[in-house]
Structure formats: C-alpha cells, structure tokens
N, C-alpha and C. Protein backbone atom coordinates (compact mmCIF):
# COMPACT_ATOMS: atom_id res chain seq x y z
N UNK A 1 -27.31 -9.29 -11.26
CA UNK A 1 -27.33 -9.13 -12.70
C UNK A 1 -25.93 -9.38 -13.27
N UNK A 2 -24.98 -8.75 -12.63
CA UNK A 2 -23.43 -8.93 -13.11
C UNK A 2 -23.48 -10.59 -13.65
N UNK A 3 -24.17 -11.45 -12.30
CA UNK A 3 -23.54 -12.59 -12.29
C UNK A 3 -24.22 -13.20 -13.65
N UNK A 4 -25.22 -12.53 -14.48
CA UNK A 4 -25.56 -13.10 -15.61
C UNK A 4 -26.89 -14.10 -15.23
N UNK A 5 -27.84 -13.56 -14.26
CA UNK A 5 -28.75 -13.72 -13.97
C UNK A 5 -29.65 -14.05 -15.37
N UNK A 6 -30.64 -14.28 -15.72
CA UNK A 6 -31.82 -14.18 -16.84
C UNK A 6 -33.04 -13.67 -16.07
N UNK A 7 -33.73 -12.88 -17.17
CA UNK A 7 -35.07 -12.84 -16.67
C UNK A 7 -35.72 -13.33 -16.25
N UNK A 8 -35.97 -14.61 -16.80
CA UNK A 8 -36.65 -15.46 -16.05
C UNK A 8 -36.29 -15.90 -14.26
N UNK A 9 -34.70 -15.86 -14.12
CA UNK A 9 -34.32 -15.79 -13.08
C UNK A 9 -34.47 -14.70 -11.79
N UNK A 10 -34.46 -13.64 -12.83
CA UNK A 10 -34.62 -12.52 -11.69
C UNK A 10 -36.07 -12.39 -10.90
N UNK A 11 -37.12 -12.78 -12.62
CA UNK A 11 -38.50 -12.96 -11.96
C UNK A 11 -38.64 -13.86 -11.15
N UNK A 12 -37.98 -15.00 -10.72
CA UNK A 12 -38.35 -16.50 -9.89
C UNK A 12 -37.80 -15.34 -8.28
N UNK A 13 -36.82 -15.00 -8.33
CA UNK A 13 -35.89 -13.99 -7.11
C UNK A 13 -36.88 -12.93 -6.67
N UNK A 14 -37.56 -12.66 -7.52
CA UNK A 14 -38.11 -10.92 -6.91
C UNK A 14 -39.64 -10.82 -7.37
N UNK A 15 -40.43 -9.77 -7.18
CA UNK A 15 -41.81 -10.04 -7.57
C UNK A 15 -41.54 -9.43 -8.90
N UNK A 16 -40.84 -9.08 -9.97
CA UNK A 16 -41.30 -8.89 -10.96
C UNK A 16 -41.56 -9.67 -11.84
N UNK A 17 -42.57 -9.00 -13.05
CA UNK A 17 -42.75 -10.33 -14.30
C UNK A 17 -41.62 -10.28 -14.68
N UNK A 18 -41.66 -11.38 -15.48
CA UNK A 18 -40.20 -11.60 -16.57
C UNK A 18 -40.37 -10.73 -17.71
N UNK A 19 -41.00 -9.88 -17.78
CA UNK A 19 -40.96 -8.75 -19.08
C UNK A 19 -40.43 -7.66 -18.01
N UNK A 20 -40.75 -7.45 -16.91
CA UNK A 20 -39.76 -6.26 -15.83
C UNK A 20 -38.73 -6.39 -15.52
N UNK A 21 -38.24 -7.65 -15.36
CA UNK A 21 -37.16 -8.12 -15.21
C UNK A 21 -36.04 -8.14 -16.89
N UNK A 22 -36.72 -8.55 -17.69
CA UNK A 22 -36.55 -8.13 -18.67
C UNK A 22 -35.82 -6.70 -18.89
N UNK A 23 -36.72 -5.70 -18.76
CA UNK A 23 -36.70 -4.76 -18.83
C UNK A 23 -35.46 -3.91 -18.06
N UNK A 24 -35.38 -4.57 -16.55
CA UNK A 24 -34.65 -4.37 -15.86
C UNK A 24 -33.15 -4.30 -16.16
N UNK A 25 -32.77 -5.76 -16.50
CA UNK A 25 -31.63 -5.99 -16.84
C UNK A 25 -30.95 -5.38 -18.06
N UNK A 26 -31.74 -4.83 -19.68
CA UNK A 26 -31.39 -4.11 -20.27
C UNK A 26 -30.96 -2.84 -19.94
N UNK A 27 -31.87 -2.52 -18.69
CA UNK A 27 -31.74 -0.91 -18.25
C UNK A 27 -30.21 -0.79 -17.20
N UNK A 28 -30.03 -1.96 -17.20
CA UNK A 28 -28.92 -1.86 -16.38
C UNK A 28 -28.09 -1.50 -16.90
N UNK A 29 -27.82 -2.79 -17.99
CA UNK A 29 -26.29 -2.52 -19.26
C UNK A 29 -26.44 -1.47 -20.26
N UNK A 30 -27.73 -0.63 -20.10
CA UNK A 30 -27.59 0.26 -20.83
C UNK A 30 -26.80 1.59 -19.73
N UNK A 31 -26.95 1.70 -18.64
CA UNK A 31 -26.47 2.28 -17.41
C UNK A 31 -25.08 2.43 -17.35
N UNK A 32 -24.77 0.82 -17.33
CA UNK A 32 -23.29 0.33 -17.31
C UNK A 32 -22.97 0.12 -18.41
N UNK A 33 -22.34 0.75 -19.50
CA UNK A 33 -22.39 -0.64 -21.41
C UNK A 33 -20.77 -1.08 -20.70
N UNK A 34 -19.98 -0.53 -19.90
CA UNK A 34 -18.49 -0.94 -20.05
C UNK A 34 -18.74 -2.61 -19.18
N UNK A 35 -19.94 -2.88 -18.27
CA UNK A 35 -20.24 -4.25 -17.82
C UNK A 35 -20.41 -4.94 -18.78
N UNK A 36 -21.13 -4.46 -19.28
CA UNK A 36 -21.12 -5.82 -20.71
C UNK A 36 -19.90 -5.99 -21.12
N UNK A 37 -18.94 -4.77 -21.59
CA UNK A 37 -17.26 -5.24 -22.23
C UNK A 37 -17.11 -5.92 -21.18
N UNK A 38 -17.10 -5.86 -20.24
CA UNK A 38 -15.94 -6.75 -18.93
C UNK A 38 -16.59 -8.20 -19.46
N UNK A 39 -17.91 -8.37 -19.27
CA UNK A 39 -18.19 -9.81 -19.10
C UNK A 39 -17.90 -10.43 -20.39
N UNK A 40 -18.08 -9.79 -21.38
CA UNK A 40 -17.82 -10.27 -22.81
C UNK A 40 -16.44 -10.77 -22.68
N UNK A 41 -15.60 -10.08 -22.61
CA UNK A 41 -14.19 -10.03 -22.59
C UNK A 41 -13.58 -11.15 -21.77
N UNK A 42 -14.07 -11.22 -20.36
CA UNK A 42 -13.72 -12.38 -19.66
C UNK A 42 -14.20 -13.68 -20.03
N UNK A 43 -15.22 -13.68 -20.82
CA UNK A 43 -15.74 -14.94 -20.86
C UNK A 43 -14.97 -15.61 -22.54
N UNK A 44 -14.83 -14.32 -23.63
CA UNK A 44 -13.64 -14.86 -24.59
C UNK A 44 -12.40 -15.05 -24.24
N UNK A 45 -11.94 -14.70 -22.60
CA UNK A 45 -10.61 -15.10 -22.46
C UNK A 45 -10.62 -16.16 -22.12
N UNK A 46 -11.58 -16.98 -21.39
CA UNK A 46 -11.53 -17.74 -20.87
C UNK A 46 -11.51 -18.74 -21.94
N UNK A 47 -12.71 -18.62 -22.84
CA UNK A 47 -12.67 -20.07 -23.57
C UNK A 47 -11.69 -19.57 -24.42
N UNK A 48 -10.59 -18.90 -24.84
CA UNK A 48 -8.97 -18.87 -25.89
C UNK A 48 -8.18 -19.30 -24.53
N UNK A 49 -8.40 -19.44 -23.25
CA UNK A 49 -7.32 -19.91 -22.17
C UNK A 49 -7.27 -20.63 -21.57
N UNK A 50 -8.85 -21.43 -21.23
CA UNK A 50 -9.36 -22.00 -20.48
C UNK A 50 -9.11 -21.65 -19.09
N UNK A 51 -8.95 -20.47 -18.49
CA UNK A 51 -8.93 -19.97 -17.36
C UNK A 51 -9.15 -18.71 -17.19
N UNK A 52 -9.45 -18.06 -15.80
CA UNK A 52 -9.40 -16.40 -15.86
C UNK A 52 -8.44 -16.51 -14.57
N UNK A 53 -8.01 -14.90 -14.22
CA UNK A 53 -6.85 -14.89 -13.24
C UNK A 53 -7.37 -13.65 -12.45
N UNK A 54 -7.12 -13.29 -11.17
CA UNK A 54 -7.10 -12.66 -10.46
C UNK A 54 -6.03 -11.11 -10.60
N UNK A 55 -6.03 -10.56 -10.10
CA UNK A 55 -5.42 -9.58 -10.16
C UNK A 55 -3.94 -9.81 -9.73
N UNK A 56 -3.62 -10.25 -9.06
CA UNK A 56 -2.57 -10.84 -8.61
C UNK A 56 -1.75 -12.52 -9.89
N UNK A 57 -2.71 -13.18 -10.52
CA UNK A 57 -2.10 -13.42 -11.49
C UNK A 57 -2.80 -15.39 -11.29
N UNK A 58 -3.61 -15.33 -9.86
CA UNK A 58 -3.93 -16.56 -9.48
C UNK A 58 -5.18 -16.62 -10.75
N UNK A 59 -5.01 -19.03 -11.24
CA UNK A 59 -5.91 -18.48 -12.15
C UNK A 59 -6.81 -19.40 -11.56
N UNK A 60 -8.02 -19.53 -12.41
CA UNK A 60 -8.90 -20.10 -12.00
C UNK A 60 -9.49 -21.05 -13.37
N UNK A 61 -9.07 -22.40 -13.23
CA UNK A 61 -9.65 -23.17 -14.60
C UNK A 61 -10.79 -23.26 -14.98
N UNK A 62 -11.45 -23.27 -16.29
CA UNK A 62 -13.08 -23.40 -16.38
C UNK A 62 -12.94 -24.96 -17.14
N UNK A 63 -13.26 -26.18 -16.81
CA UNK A 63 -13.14 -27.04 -17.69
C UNK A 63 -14.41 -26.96 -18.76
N UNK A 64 -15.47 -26.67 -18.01
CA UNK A 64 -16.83 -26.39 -19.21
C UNK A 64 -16.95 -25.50 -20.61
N UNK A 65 -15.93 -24.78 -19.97
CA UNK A 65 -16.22 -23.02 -20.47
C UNK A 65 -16.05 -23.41 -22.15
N UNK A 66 -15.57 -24.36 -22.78
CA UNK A 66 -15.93 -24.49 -24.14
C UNK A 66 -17.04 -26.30 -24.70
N UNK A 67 -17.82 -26.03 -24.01
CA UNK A 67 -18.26 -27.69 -23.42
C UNK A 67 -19.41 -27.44 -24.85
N UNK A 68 -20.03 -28.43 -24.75
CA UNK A 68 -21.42 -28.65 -25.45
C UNK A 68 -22.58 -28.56 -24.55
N UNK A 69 -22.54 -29.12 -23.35
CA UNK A 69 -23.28 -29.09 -21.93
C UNK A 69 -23.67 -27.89 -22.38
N UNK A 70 -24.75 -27.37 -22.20
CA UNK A 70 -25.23 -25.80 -21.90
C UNK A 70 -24.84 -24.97 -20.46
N UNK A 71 -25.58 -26.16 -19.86
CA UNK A 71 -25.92 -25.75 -18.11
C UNK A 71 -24.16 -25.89 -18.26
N UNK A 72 -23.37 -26.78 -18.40
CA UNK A 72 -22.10 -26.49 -17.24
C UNK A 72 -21.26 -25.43 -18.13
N UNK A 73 -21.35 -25.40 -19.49
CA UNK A 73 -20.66 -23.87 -19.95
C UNK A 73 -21.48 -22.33 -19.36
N UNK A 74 -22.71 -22.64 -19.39
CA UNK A 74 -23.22 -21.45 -18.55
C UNK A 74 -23.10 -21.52 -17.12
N UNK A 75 -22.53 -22.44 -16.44
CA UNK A 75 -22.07 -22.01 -15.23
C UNK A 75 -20.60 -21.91 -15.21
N UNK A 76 -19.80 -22.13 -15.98
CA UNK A 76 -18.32 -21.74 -16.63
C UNK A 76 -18.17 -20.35 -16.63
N UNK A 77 -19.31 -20.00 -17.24
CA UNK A 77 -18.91 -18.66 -17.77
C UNK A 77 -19.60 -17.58 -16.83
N UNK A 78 -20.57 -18.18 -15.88
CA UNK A 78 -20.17 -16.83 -14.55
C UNK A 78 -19.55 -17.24 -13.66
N UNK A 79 -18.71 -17.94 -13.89
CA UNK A 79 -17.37 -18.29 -13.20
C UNK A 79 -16.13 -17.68 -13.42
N UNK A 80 -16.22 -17.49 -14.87
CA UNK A 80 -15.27 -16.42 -15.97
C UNK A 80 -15.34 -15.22 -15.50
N UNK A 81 -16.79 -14.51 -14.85
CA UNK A 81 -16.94 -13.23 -14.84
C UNK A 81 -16.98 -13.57 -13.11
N UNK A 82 -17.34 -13.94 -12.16
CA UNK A 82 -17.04 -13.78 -10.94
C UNK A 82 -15.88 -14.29 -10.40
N UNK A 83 -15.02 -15.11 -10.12
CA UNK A 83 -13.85 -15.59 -10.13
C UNK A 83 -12.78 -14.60 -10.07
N UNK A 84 -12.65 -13.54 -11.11
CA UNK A 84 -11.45 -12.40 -11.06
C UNK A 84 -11.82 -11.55 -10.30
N UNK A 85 -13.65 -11.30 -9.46
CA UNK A 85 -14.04 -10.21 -8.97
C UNK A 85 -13.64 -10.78 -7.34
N UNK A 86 -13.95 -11.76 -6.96
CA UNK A 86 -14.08 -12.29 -6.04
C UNK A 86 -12.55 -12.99 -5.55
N UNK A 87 -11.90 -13.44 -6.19
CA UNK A 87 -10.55 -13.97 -5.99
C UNK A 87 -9.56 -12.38 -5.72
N UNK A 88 -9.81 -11.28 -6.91
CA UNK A 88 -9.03 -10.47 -6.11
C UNK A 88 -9.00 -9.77 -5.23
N UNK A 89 -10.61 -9.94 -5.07
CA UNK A 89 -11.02 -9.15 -3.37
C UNK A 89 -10.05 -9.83 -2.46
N UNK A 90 -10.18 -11.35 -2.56
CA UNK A 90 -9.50 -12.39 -1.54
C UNK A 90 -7.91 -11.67 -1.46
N UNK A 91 -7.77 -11.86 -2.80
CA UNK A 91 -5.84 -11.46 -2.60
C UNK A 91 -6.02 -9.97 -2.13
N UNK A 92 -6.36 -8.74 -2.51
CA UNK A 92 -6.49 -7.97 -1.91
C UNK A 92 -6.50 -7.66 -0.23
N UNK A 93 -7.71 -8.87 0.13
CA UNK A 93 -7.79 -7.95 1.96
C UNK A 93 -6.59 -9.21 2.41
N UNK A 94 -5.99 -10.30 1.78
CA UNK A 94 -5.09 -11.28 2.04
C UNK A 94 -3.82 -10.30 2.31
N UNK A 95 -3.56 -9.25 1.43
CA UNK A 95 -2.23 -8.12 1.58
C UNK A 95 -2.93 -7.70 2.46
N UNK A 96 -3.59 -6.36 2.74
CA UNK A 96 -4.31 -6.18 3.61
C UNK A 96 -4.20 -6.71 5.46
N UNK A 97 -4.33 -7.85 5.25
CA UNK A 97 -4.26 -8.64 6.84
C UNK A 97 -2.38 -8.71 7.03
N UNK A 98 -1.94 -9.34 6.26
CA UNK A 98 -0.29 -9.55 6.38
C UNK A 98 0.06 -7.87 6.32
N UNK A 99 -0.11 -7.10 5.96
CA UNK A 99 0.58 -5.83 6.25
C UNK A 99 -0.09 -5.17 7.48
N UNK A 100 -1.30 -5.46 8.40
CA UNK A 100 -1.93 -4.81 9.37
C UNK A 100 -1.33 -5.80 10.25
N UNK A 101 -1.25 -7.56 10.07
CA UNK A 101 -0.54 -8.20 11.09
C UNK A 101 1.39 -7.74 11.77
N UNK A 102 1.67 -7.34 10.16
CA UNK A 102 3.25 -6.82 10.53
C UNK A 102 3.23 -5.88 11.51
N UNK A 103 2.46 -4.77 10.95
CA UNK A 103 2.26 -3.17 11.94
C UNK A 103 1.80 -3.46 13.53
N UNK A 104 1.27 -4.07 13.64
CA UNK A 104 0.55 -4.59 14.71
C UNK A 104 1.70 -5.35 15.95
N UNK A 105 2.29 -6.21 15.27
CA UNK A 105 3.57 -6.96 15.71
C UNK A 105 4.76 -6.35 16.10
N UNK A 106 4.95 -5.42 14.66
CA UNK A 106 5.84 -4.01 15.03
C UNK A 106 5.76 -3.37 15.82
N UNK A 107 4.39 -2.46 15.89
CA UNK A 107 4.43 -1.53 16.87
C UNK A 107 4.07 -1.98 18.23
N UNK A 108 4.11 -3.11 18.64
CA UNK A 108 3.63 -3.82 20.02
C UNK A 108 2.45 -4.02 20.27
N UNK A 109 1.39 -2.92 19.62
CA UNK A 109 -0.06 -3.59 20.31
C UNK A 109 -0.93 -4.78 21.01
N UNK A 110 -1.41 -4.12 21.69
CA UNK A 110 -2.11 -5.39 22.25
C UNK A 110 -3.32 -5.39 21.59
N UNK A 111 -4.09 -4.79 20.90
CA UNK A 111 -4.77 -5.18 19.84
C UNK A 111 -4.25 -6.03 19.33
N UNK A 112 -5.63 -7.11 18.98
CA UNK A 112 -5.70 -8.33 17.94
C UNK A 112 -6.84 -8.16 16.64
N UNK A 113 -6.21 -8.71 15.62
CA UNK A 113 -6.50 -9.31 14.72
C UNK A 113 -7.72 -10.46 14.71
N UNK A 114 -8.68 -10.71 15.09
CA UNK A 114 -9.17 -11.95 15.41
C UNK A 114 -9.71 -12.76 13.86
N UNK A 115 -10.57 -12.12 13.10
CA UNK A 115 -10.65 -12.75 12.05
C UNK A 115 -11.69 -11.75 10.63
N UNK A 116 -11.42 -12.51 9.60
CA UNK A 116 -12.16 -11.83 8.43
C UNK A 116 -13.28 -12.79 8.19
N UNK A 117 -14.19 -12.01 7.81
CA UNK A 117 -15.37 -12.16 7.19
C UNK A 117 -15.59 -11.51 5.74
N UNK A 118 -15.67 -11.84 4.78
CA UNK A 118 -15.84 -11.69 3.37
C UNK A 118 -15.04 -10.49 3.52
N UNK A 119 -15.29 -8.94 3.01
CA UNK A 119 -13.87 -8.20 2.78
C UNK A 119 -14.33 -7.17 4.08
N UNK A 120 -14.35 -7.46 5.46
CA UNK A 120 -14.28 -7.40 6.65
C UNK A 120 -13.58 -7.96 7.37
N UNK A 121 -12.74 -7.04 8.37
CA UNK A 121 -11.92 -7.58 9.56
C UNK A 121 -12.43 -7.35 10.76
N UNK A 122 -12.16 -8.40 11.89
CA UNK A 122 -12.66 -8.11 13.11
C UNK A 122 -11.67 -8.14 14.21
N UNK A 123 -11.14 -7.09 14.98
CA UNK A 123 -10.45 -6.75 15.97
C UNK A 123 -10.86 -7.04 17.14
N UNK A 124 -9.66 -7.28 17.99
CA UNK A 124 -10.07 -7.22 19.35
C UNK A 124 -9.20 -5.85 20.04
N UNK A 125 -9.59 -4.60 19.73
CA UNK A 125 -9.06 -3.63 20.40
C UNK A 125 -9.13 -3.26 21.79
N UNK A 126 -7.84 -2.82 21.50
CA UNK A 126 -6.99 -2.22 23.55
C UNK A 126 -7.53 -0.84 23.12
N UNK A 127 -8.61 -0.63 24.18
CA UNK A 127 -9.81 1.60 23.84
C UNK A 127 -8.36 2.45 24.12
N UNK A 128 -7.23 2.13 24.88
CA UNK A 128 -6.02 2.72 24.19
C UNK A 128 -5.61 3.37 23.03
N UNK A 129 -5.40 2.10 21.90
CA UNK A 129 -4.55 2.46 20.75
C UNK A 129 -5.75 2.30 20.14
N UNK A 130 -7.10 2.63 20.35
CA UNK A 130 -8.12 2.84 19.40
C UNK A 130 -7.96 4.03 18.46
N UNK A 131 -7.35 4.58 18.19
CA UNK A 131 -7.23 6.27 17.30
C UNK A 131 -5.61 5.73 16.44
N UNK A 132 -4.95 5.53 17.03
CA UNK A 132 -4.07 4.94 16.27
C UNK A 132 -4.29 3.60 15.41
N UNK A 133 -4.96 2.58 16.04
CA UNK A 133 -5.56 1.44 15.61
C UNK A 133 -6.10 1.46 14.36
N UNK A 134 -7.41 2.51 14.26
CA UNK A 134 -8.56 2.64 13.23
C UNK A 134 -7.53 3.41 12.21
N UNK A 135 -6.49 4.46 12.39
CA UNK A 135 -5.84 4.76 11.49
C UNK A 135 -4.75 3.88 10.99
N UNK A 136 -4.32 2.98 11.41
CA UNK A 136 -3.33 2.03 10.66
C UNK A 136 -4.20 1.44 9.94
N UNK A 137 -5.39 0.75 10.72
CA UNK A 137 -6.37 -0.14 9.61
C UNK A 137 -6.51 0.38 8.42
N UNK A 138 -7.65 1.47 8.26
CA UNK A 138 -7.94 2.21 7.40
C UNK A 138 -6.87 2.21 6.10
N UNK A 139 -5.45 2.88 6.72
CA UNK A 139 -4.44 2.88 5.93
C UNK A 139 -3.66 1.68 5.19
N UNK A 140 -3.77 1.24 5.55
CA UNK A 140 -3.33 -0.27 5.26
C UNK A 140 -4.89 -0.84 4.59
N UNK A 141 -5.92 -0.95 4.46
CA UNK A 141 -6.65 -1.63 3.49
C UNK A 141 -7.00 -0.99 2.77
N UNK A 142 -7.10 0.74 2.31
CA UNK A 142 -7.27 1.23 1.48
C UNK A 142 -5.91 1.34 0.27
N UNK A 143 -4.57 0.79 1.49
CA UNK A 143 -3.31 0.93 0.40
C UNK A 143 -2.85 -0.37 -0.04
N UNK A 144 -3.53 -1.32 0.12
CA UNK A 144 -3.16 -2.59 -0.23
C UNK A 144 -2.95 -3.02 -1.15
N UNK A 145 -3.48 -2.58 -2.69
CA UNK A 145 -3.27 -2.47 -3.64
C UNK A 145 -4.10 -1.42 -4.88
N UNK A 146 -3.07 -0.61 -5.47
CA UNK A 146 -3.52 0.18 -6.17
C UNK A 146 -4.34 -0.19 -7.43
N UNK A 147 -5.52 0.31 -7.71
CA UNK A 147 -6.73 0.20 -8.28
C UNK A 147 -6.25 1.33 -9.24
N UNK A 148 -7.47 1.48 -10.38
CA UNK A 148 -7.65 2.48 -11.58
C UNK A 148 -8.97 3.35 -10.29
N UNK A 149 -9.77 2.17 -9.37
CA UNK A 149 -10.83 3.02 -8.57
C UNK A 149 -10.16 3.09 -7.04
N UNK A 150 -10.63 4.10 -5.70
CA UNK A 150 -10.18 4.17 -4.88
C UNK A 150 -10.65 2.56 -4.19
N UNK A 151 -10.25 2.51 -3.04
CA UNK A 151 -10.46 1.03 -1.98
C UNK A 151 -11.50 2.04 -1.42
N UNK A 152 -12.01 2.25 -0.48
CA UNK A 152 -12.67 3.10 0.43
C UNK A 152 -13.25 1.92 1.71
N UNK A 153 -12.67 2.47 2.59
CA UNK A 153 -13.12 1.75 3.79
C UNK A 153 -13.50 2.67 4.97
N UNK A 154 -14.83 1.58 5.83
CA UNK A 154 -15.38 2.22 6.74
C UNK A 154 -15.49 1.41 8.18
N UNK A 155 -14.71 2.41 9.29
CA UNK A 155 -14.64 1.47 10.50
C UNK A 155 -16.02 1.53 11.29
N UNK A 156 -16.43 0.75 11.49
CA UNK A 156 -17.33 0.31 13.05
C UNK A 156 -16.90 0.26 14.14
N UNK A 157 -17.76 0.66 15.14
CA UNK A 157 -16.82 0.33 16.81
C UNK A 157 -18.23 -0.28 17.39
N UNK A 158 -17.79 -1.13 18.20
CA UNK A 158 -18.70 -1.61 19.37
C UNK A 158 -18.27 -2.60 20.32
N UNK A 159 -19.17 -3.03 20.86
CA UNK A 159 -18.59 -4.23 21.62
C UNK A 159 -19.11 -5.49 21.03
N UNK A 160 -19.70 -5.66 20.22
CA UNK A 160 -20.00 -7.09 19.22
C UNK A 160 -19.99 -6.53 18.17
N UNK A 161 -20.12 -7.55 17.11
CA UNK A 161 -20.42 -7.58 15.72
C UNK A 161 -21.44 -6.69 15.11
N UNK A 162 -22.64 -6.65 16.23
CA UNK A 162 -23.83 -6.06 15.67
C UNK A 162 -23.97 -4.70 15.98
N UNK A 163 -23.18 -4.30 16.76
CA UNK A 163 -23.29 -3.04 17.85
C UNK A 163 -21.98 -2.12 17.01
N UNK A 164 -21.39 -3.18 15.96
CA UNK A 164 -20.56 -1.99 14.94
C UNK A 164 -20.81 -1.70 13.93
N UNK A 165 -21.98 -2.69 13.50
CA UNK A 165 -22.62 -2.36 11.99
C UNK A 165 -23.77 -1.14 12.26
C-alpha cells in the first residue's frame, strides 16, 4: 500500500473485490494519516526538485515526476516515495558492514563477513567468538545511524541460511 498500490491493484494481488480493497487501503491511511504526509510531501519535493535523497544526502532523479505521461509520472512518483525508504536502508546497513568489517579486522577474528542480503548479513562464525561476535553485530547495526525510531535487530544461528531463520 505504501508503494501507492490502487484498488484495483490490490484486488488483481489478493482475493479481494476492489470495493475491499478499496476499503482496505482507506483503513490503512486512516491508521497511519502521518503516511499519507510522508508520501504527499515526497512526491511535492520531488516534482519542486526533480529528485528525492536518502538519508545520507544520495539523490535519486525522477525525470517523469513532472511529465504529461501518466504511467511514467505515476511510476516517478513511487519512486519519490520508495527511493528515500530503500536507498537509506542501503546507506544504513552500508555503515553498518564498514564499521563491523573494521571491528572484526581490529579485534583479529577469524570470523567472516561473507555477504548481505537486503538489510541482512551473513557470517561465517569461529563457535569461539560466537557471544562476542553476535554482540559486536547487534551493536554495530543497531548504532549505525541514529533514527527519531530505534534500528532493532535480531540474530539467527545455524549452520545454513535456513536453519537460522
């Protein structure tokens, strides 16, 4: 819904009619009204800037976002509203990895870093420095950058991917 879905859309996605869906999506922003300011807001910055920016300050151009095109200003403009959500996640767990790679380097571990998946990291831990490990992580992606809301993060352990979810 954030992404500015339509009823009609949500009904094609899910079994509801487009009057539930309808229904749905009002009941949302009536839930949330400060979602509606955000999206409103981003999408008039965009067409007075022709861009939106990340938290960190990266921007992101909309060339549509004041177009005549329908379809490519309406895909401009949940570009306006996902773009700052999604780019500062990126810069976010981006601090995140460079401050867990320093600590890591620093303190000698033989734990690795192996790779991220959307705002997930995947380790190759030494069952050693596992207690120290999960607490540097933790600490380091919940302090990566200060929010108005907390970060909150949750570790998995296993021996694959699936065996930690």
């Amino acid at each position: 819904i954030i992404y500015g879905v339509s009823a009609f859309g949500l009904s094609n996605q899910t079994d509801l009619s487009r009057t539930e869906a309808k229904e749905l999506i009002e009941t949302y922003y009536k839930t949330y009204p400060k979602l509606r300011d955000y999206i409103d807001d981003q999408i008039h910055f965009a067409r007075e800037n022709g861009y939106v920016q990340t938290v960190l300050g990266r921007r992101r151009y909309l060339t549509g976002i004041n177009g005549s095109n329908a379809v490519v200003r309406g895909a401009a403009e949940r570009n306006a509203v996902n773009a700052p959500i999604q780019g500062s996640a990126a810069d976010i767990i981006k601090i995140a990895m460079i401050n867990i790679y320093k600590k890591l380097s620093e303190g000698n571990f033989k734990s690795k870093m192996l790779l991220q998946v959307h705002d997930e990291l995947v380790f190759d831990a030494y069952k050693p420095e596992l207690e120290q490990l999960q607490d540097m992580i933790k600490t380091e992606m919940e302090g990566a950058y200060k929010l108005a809301v907390p970060l909150v993060v949750d570790i998995g352990l296993g021996n694959d991917w699936l065996e930690a979810h």
